[in-house]
PDB file of N, CA and C in Angstrom:
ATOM      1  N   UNK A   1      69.088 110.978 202.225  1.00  0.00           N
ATOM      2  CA  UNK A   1      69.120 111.566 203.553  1.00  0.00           C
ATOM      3  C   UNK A   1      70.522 112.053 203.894  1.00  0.00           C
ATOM      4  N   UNK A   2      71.481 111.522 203.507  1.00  0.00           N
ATOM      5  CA  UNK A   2      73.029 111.463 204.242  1.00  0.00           C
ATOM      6  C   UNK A   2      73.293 112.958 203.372  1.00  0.00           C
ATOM      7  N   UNK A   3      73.033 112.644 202.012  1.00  0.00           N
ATOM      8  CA  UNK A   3      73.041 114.109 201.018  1.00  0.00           C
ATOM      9  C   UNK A   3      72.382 115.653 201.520  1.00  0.00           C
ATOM     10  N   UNK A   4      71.570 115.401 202.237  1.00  0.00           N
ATOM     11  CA  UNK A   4      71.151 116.483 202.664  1.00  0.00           C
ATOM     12  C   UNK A   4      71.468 117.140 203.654  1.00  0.00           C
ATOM     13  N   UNK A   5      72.400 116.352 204.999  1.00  0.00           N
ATOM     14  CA  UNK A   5      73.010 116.291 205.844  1.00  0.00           C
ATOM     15  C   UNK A   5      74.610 117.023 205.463  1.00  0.00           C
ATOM     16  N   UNK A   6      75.059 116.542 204.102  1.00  0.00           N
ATOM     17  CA  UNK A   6      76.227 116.649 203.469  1.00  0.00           C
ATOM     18  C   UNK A   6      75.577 118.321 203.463  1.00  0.00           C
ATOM     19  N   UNK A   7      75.110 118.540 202.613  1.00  0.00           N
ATOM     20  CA  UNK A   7      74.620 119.686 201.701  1.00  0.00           C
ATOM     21  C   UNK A   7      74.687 120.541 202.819  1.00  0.00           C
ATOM     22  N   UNK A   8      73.965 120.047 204.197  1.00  0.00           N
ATOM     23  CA  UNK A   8      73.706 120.996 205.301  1.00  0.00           C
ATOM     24  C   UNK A   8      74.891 121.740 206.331  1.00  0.00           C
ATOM     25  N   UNK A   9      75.974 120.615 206.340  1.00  0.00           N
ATOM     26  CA  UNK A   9      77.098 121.352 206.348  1.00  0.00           C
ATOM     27  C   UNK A   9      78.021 122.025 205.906  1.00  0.00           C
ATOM     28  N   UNK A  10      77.791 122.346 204.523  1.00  0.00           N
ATOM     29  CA  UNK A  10      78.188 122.410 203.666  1.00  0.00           C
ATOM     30  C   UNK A  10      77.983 124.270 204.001  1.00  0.00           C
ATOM     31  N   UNK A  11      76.817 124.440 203.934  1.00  0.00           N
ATOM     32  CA  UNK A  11      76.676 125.271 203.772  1.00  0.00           C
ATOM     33  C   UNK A  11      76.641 126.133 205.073  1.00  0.00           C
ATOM     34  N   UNK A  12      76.331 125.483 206.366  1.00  0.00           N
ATOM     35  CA  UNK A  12      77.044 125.727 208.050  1.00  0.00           C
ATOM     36  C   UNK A  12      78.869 126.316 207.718  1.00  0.00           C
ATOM     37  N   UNK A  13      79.269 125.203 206.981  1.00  0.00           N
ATOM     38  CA  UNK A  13      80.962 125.872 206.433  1.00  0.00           C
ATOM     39  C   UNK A  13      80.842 127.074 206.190  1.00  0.00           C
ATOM     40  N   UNK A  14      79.927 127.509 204.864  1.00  0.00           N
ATOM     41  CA  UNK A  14      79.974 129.172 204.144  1.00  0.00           C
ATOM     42  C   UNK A  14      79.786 129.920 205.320  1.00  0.00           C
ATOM     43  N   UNK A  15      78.469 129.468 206.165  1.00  0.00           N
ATOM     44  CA  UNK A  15      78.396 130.699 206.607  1.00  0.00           C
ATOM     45  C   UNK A  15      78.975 131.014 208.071  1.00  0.00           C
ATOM     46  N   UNK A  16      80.182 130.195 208.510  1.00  0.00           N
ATOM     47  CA  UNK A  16      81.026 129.871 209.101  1.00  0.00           C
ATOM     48  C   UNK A  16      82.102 131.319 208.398  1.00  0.00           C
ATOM     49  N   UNK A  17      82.478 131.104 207.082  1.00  0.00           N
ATOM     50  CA  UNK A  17      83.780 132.081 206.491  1.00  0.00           C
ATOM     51  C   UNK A  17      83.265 132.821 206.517  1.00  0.00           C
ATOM     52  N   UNK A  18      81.711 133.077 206.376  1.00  0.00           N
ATOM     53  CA  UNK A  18      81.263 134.983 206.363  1.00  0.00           C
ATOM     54  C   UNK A  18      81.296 135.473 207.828  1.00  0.00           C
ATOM     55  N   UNK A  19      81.202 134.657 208.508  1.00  0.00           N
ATOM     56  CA  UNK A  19      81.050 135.159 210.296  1.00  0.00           C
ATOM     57  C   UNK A  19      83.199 135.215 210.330  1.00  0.00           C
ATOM     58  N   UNK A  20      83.724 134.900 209.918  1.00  0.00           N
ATOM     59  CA  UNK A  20      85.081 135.144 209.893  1.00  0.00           C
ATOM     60  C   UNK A  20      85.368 136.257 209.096  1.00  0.00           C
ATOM     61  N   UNK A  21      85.240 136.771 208.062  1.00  0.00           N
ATOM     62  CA  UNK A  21      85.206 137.957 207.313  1.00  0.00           C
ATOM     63  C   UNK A  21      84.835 138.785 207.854  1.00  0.00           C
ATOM     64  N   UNK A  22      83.475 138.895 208.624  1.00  0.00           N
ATOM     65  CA  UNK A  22      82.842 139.939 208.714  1.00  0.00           C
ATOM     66  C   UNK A  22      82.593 140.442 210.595  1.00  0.00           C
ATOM     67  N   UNK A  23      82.916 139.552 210.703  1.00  0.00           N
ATOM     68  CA  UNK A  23      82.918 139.780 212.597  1.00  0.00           C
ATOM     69  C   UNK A  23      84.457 139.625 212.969  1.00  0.00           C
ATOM     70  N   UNK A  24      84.644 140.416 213.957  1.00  0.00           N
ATOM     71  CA  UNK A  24      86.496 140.999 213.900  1.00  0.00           C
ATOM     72  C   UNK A  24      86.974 139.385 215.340  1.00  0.00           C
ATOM     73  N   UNK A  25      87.565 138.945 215.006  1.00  0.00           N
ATOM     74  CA  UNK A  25      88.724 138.107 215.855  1.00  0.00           C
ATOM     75  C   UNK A  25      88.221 138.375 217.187  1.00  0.00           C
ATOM     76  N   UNK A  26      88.674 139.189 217.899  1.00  0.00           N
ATOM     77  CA  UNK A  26      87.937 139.599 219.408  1.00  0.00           C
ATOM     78  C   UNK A  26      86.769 138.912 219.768  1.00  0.00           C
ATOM     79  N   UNK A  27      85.695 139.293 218.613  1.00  0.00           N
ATOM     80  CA  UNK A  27      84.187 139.176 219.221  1.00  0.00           C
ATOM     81  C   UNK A  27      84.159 137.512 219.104  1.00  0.00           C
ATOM     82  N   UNK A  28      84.543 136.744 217.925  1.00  0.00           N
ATOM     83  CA  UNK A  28      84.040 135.513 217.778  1.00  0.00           C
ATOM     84  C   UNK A  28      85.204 134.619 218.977  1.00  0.00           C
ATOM     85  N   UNK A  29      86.125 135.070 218.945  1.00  0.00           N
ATOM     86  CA  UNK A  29      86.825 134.249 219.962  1.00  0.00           C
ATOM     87  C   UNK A  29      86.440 134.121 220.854  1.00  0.00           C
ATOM     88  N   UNK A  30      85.929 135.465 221.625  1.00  0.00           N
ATOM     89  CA  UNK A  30      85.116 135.376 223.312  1.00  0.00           C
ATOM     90  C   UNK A  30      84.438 134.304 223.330  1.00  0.00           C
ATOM     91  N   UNK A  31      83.139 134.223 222.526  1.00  0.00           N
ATOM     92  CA  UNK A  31      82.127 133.433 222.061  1.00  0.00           C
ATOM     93  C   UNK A  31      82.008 131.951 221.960  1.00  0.00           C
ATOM     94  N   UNK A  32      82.989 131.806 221.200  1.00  0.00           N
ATOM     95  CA  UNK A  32      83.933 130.549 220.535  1.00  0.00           C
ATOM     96  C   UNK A  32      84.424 129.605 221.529  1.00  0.00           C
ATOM     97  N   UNK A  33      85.490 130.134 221.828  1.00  0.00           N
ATOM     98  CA  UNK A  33      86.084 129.396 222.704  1.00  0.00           C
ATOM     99  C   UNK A  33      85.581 129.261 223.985  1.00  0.00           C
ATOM    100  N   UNK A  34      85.017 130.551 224.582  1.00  0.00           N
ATOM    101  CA  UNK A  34      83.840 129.946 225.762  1.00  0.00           C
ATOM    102  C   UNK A  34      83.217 128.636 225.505  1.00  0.00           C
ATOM    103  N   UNK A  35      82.341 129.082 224.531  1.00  0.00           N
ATOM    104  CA  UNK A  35      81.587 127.574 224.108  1.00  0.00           C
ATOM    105  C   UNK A  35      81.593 126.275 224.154  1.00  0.00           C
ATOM    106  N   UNK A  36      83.225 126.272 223.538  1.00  0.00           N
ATOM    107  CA  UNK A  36      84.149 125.104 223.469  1.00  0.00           C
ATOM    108  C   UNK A  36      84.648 124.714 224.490  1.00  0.00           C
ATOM    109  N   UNK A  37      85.087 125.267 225.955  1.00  0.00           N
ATOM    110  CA  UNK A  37      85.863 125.053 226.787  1.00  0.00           C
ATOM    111  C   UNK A  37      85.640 124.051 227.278  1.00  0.00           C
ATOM    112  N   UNK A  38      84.347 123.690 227.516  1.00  0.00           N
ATOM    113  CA  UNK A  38      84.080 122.093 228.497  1.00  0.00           C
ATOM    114  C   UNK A  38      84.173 121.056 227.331  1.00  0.00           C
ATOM    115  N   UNK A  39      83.461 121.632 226.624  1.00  0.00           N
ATOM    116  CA  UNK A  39      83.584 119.728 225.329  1.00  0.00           C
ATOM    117  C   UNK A  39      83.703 120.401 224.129  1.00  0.00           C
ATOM    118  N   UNK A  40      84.622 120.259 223.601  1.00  0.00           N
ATOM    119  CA  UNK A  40      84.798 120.562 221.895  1.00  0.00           C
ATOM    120  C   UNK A  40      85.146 118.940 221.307  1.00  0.00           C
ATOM    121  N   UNK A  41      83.607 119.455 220.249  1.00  0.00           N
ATOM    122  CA  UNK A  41      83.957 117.878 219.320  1.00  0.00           C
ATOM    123  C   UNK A  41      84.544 118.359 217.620  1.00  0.00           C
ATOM    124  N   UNK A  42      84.123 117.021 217.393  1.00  0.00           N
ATOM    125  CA  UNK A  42      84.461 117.537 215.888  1.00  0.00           C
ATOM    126  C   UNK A  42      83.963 118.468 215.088  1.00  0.00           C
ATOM    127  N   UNK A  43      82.839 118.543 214.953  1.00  0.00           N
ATOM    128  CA  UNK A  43      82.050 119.541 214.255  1.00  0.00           C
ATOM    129  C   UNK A  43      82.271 120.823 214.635  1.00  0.00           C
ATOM    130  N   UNK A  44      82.268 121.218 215.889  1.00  0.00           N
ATOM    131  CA  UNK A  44      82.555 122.307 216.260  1.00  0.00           C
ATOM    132  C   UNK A  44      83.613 122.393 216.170  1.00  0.00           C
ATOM    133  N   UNK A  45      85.077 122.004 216.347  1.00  0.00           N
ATOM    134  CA  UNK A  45      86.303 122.426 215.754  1.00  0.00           C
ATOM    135  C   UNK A  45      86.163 122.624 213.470  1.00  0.00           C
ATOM    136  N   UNK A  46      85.794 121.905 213.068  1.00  0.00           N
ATOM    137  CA  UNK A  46      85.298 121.968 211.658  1.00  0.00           C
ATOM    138  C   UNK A  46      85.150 123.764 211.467  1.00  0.00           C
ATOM    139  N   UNK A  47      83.787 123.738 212.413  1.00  0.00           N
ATOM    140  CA  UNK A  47      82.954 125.126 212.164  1.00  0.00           C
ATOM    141  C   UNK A  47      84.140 126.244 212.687  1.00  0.00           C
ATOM    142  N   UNK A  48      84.721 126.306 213.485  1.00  0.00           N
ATOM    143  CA  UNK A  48      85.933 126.800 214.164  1.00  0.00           C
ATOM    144  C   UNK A  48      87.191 127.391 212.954  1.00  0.00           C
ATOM    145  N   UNK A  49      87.446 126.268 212.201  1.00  0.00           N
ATOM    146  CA  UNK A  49      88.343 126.605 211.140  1.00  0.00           C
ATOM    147  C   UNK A  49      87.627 127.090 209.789  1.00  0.00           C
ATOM    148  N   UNK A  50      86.372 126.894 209.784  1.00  0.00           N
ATOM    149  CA  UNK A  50      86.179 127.621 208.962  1.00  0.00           C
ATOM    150  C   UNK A  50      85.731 129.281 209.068  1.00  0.00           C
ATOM    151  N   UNK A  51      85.904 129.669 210.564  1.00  0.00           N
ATOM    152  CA  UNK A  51      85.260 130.807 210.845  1.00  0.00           C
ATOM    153  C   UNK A  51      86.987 131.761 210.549  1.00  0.00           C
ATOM    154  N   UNK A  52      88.071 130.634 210.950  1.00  0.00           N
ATOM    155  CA  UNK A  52      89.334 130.965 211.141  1.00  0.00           C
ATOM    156  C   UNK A  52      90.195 131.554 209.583  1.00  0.00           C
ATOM    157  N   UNK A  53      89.318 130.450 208.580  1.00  0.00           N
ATOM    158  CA  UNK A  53      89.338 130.391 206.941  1.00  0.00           C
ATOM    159  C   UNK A  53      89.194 131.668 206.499  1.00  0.00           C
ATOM    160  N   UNK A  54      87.892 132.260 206.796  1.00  0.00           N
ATOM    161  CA  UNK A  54      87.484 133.080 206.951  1.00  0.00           C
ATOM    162  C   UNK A  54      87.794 134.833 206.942  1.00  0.00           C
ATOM    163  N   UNK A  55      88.831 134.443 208.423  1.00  0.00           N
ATOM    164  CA  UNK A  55      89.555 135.531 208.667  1.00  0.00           C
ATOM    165  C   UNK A  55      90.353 136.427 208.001  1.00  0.00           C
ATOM    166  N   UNK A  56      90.671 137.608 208.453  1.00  0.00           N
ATOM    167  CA  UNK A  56      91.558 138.345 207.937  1.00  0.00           C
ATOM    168  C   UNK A  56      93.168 137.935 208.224  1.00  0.00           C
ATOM    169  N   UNK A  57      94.265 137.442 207.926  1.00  0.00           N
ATOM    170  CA  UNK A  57      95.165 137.091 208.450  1.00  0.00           C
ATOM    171  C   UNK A  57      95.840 138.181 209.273  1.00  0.00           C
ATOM    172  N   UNK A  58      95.534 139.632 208.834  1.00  0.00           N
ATOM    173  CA  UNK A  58      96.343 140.576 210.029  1.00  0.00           C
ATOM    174  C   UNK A  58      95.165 140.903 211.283  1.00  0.00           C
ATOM    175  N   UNK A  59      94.278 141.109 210.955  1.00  0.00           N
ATOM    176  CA  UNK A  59      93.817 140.555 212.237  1.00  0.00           C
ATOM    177  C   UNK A  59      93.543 139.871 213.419  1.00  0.00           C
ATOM    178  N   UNK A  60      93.667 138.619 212.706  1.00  0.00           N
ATOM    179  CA  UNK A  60      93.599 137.278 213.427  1.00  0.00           C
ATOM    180  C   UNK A  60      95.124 137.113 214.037  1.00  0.00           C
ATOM    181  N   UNK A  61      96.273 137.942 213.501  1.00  0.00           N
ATOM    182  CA  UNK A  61      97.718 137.817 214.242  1.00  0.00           C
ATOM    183  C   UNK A  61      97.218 138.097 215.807  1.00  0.00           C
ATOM    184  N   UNK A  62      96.702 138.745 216.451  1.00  0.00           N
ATOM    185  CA  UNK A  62      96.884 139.497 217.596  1.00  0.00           C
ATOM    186  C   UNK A  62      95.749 138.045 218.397  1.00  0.00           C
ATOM    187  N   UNK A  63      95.134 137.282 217.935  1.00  0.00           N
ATOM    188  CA  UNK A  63      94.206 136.122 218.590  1.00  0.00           C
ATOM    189  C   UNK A  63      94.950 134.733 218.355  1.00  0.00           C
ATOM    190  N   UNK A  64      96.059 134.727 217.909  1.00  0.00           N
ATOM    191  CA  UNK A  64      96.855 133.492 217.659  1.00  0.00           C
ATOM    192  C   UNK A  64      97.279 133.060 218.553  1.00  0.00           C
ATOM    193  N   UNK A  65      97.706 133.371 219.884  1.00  0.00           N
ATOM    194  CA  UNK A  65      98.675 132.822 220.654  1.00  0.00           C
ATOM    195  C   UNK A  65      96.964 132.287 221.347  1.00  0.00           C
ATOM    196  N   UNK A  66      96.071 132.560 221.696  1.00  0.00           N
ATOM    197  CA  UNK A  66      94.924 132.286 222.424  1.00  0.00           C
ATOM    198  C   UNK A  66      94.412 131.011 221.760  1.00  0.00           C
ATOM    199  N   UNK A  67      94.469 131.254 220.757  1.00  0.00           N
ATOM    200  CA  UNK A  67      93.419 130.080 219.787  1.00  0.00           C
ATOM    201  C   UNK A  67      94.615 129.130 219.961  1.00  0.00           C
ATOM    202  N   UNK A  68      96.023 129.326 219.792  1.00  0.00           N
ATOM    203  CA  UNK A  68      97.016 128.034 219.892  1.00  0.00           C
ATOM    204  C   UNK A  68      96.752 127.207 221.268  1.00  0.00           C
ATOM    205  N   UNK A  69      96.568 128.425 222.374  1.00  0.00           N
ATOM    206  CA  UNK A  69      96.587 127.261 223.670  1.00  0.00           C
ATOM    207  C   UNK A  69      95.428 126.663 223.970  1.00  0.00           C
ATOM    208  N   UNK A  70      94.306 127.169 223.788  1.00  0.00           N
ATOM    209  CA  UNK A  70      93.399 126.243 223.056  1.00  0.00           C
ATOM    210  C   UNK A  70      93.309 125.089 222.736  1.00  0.00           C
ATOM    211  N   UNK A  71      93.655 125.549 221.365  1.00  0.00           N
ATOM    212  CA  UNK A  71      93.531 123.851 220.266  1.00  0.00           C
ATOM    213  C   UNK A  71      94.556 123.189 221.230  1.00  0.00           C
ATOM    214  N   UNK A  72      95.685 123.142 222.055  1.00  0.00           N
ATOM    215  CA  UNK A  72      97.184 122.356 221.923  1.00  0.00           C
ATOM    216  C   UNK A  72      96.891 121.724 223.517  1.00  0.00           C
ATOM    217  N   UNK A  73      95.672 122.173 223.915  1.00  0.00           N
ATOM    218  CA  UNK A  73      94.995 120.978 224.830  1.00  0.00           C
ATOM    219  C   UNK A  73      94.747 119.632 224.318  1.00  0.00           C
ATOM    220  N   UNK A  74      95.436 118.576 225.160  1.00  0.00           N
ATOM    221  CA  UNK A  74      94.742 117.241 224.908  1.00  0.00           C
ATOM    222  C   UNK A  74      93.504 116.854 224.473  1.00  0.00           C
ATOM    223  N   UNK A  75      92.394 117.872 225.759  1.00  0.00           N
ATOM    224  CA  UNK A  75      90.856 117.364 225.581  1.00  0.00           C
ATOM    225  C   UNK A  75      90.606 118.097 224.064  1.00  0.00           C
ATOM    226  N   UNK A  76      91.081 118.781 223.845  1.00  0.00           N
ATOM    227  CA  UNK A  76      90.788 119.579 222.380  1.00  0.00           C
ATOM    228  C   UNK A  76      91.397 119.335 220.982  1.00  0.00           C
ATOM    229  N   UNK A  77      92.396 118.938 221.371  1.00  0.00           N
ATOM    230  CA  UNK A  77      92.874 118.066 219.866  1.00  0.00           C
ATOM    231  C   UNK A  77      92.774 117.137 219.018  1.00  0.00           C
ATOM    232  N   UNK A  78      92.088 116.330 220.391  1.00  0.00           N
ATOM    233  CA  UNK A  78      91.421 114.971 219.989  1.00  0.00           C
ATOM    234  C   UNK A  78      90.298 114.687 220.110  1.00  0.00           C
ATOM    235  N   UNK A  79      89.285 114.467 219.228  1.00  0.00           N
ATOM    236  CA  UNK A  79      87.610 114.053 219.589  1.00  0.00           C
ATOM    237  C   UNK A  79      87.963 112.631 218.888  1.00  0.00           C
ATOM    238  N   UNK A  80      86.933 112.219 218.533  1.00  0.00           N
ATOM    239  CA  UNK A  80      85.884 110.752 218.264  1.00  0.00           C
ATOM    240  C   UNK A  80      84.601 110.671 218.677  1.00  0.00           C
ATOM    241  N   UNK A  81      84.471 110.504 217.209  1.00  0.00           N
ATOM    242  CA  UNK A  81      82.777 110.263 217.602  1.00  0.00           C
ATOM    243  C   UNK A  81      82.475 108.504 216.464  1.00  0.00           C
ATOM    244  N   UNK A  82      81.286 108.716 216.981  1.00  0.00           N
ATOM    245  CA  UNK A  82      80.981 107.340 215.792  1.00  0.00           C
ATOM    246  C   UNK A  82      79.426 107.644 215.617  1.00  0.00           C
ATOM    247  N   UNK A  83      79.697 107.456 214.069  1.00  0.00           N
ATOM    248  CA  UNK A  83      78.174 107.838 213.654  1.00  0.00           C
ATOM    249  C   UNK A  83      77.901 106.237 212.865  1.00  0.00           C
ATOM    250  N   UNK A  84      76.868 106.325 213.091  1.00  0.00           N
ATOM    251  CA  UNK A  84      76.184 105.015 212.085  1.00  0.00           C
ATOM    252  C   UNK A  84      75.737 105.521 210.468  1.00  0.00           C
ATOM    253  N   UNK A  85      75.832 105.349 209.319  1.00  0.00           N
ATOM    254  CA  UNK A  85      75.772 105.846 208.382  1.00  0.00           C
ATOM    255  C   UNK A  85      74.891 104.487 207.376  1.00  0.00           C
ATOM    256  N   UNK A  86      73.465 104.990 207.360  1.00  0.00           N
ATOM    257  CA  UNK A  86      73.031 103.728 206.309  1.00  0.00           C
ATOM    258  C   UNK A  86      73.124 104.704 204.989  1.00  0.00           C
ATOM    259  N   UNK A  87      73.481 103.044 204.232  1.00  0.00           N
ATOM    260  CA  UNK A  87      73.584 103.680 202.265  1.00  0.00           C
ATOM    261  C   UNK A  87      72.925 102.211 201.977  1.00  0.00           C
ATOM    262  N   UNK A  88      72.015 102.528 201.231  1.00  0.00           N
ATOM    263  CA  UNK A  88      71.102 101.277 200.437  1.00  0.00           C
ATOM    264  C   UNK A  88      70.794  99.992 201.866  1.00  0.00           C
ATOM    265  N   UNK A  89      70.565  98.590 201.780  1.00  0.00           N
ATOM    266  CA  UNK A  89      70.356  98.391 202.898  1.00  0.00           C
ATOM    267  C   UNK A  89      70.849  98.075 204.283  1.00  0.00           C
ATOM    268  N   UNK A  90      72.228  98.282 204.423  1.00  0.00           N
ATOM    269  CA  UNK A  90      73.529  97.919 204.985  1.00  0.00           C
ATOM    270  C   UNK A  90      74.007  98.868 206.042  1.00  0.00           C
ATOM    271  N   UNK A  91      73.916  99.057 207.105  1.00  0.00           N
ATOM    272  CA  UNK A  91      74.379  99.806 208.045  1.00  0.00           C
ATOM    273  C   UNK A  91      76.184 100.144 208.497  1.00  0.00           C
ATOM    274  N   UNK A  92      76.300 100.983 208.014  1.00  0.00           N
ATOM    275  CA  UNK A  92      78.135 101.277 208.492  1.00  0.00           C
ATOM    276  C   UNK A  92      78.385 101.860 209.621  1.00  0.00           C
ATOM    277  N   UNK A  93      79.555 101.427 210.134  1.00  0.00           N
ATOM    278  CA  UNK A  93      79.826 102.416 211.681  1.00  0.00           C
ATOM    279  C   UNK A  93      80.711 102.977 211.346  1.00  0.00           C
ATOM    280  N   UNK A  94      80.873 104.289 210.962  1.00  0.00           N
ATOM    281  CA  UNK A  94      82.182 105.219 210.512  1.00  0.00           C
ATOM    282  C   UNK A  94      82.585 105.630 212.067  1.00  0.00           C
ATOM    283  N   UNK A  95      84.117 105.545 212.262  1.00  0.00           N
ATOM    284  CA  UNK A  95      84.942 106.583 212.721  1.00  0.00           C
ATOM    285  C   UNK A  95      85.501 107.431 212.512  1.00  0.00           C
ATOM    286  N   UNK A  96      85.247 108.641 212.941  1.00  0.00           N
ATOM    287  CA  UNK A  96      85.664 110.286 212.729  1.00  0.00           C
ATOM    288  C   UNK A  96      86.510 110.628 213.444  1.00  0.00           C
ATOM    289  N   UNK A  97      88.187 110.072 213.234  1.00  0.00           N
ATOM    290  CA  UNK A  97      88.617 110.831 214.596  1.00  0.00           C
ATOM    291  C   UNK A  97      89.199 111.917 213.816  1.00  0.00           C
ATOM    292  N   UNK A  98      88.961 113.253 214.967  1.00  0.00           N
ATOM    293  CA  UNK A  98      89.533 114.141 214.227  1.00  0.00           C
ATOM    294  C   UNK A  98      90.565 115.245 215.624  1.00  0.00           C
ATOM    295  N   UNK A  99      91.809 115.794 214.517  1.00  0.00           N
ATOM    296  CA  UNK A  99      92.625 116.262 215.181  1.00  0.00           C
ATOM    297  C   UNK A  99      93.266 117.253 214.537  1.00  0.00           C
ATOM    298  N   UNK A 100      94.165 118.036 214.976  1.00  0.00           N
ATOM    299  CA  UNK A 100      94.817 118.577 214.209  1.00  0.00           C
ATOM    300  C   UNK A 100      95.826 118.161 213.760  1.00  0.00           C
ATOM    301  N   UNK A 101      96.311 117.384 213.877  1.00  0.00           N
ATOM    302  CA  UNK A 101      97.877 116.434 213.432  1.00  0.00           C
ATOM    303  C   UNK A 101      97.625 115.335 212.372  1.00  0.00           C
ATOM    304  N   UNK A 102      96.097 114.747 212.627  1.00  0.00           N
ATOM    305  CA  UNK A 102      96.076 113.673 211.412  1.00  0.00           C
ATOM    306  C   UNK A 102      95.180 113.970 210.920  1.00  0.00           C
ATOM    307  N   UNK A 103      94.764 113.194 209.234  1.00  0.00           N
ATOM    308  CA  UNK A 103      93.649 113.652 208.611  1.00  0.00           C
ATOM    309  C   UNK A 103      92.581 112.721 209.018  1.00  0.00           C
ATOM    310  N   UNK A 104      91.232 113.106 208.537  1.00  0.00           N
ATOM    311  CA  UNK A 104      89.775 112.140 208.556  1.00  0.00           C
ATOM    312  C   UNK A 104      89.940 111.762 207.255  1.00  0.00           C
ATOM    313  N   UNK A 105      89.775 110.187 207.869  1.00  0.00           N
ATOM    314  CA  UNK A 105      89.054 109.165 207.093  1.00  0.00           C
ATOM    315  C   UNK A 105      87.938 109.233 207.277  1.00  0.00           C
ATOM    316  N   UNK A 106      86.467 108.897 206.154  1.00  0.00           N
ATOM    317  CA  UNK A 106      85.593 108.624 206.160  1.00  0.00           C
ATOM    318  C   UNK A 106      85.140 107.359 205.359  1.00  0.00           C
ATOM    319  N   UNK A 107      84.911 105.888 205.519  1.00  0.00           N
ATOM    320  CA  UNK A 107      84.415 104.534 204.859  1.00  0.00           C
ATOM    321  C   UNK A 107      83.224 104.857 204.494  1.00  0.00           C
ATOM    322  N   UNK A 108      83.118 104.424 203.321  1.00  0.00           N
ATOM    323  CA  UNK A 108      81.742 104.446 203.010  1.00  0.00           C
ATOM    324  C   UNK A 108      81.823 103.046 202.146  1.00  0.00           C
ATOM    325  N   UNK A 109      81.379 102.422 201.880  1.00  0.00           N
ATOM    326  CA  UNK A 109      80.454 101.411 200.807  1.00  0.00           C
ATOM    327  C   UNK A 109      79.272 100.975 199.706  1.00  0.00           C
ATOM    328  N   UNK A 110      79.026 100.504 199.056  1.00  0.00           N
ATOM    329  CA  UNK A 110      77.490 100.110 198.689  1.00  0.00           C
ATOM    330  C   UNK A 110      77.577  99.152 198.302  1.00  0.00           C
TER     331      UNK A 110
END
């Protein structure tokens, strides 16, 4: 189950960099960051950088100063979430904190 979940973002990522390639800075930012403005969690910052991955770097110059004040909000730099994660019969409580300053850990066991 967790594999398919894996697999499923996985591939939310790809098509995250093709919507960055192929849709110009302007349009996805409007969109984007609207979206995000009241609650941005983790996943959606994830999907965010990979749309950013994506990008053209001379394009994306002229949306940089926007996307910086953005992310360099408190409520936006920092999420946490907690997911429960079963593997064989044992239940884990992973923490995801995610930011732009530190990396994710993810525990796993069996």
């Amino acid at each position: 189950m967790l594999q398919n979940h894996v697999y499923t973002f996985l591939q939310v990522e790809n098509a995250a960099e093709l919507i960055g390639y192929f849709v110009p800075p302007d349009t996805y930012c409007k969109l984007v960051l609207a979206t995000m403005e009241d609650s941005a969690n983790a996943r959606q910052l994830r999907v965010f950088a990979a749309i950013l991955k994506g990008s053209s770097r001379t394009t994306l110059t002229e949306k940089l100063m926007d996307i910086g004040n953005f992310l360099k909000r408190a409520e936006t730099c920092w999420s946490k979430e907690v997911q429960i994660v079963t593997k064989g019969t044992e239940n884990i409580v992973g923490y995801f904190g995610s930011s732009l300053f530190t990396t994710t850990y993810v525990y796993t066991y069996e």
